[in-house]
Protein backbone atom coordinates (compact mmCIF):
# COMPACT_ATOMS: atom_id res chain seq x y z
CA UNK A 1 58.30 17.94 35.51
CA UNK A 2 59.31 17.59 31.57
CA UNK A 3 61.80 15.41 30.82
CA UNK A 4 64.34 15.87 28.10
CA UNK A 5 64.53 13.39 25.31
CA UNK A 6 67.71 10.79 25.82
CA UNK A 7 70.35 11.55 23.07
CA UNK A 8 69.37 8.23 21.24
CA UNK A 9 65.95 9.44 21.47
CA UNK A 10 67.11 12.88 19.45
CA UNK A 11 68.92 10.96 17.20
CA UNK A 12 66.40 9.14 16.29
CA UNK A 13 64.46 12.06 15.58
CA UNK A 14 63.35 12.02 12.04
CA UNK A 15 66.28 14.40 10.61
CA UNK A 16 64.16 17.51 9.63
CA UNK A 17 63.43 17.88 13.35
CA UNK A 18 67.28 17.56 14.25
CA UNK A 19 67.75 19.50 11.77
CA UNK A 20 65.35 22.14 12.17
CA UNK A 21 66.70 22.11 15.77
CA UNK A 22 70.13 22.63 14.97
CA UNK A 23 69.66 25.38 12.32
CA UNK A 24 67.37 27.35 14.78
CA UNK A 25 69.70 26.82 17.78
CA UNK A 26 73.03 27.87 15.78
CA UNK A 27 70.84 30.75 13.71
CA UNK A 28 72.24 33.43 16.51
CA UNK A 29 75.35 32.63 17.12
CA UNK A 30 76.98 32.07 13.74
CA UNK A 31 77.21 35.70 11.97
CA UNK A 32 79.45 35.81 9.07
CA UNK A 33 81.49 33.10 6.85
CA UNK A 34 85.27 35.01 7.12
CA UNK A 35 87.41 32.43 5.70
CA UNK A 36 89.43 34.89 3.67
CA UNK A 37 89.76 37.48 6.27
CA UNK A 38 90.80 34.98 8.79
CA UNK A 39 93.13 33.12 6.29
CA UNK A 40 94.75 36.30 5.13
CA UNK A 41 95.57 38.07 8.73
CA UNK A 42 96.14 35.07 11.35
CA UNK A 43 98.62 31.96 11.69
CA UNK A 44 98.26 28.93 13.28
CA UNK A 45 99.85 30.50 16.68
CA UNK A 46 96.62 32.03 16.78
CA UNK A 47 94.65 28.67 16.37
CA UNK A 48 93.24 27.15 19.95
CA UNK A 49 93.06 23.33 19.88
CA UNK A 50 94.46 22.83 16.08
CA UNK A 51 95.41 19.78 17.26
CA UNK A 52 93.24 16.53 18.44
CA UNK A 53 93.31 15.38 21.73
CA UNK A 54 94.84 11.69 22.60
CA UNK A 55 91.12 10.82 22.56
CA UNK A 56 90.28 11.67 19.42
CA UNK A 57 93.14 10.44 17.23
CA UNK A 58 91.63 6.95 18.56
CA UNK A 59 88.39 7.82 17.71
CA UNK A 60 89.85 9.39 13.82
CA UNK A 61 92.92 6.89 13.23
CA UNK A 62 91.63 3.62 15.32
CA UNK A 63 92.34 1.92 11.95
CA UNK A 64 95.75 3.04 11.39
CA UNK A 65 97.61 0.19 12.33
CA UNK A 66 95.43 -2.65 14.21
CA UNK A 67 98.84 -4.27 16.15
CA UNK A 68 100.32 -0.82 17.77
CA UNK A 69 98.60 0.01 21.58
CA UNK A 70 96.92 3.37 21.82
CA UNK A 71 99.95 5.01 23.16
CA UNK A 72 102.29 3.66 19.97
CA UNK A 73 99.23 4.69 17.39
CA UNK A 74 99.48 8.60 19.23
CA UNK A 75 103.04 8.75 19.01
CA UNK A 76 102.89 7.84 15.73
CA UNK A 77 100.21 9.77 14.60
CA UNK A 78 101.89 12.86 16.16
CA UNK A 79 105.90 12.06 15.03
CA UNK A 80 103.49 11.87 11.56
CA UNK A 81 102.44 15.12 11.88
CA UNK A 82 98.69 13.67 11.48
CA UNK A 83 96.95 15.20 14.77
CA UNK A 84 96.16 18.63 12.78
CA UNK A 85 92.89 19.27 12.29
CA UNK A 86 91.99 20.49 8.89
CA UNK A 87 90.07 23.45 8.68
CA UNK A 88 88.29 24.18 5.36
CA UNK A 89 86.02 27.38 6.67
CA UNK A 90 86.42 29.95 9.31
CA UNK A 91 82.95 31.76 10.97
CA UNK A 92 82.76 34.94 12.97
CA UNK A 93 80.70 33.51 15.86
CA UNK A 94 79.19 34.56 19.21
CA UNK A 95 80.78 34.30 22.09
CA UNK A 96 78.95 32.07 23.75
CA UNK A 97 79.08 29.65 20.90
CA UNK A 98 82.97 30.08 21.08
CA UNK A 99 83.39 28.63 24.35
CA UNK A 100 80.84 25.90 23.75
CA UNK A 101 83.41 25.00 20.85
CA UNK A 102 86.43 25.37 23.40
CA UNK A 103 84.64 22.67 25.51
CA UNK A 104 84.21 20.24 22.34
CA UNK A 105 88.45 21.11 20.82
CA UNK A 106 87.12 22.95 17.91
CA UNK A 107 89.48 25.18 16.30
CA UNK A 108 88.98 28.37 17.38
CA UNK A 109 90.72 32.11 17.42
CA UNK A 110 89.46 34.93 20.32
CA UNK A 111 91.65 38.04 20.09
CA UNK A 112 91.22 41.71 19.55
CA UNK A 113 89.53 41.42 16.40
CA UNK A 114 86.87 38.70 17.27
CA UNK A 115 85.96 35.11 18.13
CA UNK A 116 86.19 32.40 15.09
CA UNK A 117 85.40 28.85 14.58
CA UNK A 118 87.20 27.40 12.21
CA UNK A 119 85.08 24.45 10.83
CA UNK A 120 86.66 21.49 10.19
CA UNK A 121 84.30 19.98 7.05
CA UNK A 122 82.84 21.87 3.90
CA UNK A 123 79.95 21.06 1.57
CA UNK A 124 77.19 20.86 3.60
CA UNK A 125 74.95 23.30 5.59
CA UNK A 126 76.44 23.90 9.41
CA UNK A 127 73.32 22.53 11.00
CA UNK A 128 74.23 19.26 9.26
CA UNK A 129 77.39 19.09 11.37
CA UNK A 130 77.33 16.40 14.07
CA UNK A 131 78.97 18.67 16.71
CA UNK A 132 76.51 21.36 16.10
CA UNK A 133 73.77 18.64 16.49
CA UNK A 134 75.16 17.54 19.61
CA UNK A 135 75.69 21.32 20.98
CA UNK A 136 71.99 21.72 19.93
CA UNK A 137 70.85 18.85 21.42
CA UNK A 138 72.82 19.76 25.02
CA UNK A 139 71.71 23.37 24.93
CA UNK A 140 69.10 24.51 22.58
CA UNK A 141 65.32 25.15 24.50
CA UNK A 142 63.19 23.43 22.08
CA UNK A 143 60.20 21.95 23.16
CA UNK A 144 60.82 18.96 20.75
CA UNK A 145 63.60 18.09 22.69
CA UNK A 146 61.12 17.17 25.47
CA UNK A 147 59.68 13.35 25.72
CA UNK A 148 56.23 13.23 26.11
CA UNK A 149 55.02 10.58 28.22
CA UNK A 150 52.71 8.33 26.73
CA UNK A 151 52.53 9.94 23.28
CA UNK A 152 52.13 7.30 20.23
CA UNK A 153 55.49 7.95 18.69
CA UNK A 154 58.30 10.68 18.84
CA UNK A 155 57.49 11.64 14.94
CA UNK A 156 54.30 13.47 16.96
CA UNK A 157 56.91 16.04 18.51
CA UNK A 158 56.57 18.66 16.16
């Protein structure tokens, strides 16, 4: 039976192949950049998981203020209005990838007129994300992603 690669062991992946991964895995299910249509016709009532979780404002704000517990360092973070995620880009996407998104607390809008992600970085390519890394890593069926037993190195997986 083949064995997947350990998530270290992807990660560790010279980047091209994580790369090459990712932008093959999310090729499908990312169809059109529609920041200005999205922008222009929805509000943030319409926005599913705008806000970070308990868990990630510790993993985002850890450093905000060394001597409060976690449960001061949310409350403040929250009574701050700081737990809004910032999105810079918003993609017409399959729905598939949509509720793979869900599961992760991306921003995202399903109605009437569609499923969108709304991406919360800019300025690099979307297979660059770490998210969609991780999503390709979990889901994609590349046979790169599978540990070969004995080979020399992982570079050899091409």
């Amino acid at each position: 039976m083949k064995e997947k690669l350990t998530k270290e062991e992807y990660f560790n992946l010279d980047n091209g192949i994580v790369q090459d991964i990712t932008r093959k895995f999310i090729h499908p299910h990312i169809l059109r950049n529609q920041h200005a249509l999205v922008t222009d016709m929805f509000d943030s009532d319409d926005i599913e998981n705008l806000y970070m979780t308990d868990k990630e404002i510790l993993e985002n704000m850890g450093s905000y203020d060394e001597d409060m517990s976690d449960q001061e360092l949310i409350d403040e973070v929250r009574n701050n209005g700081e737990d809004m995620q910032e999105i810079f880009e918003w993609y017409l996407v399959s729905d598939w990838l949509l509720d793979r998104l869900r599961e992760i607390n991306e921003p995202v809008i399903d109605n009437d007129y569609g499923e969108y992600w709304g991406r919360c970085c800019t300025g690099q390519a979307i297979y660059l994300d770490h998210n969609m890394q991780v999503l390709a890593y979990e889901w994609a069926n590349d046979e790169r992603l599978i540990n070969r037993k004995g080979a020399a190195s992982l570079e050899f997986i091409t």
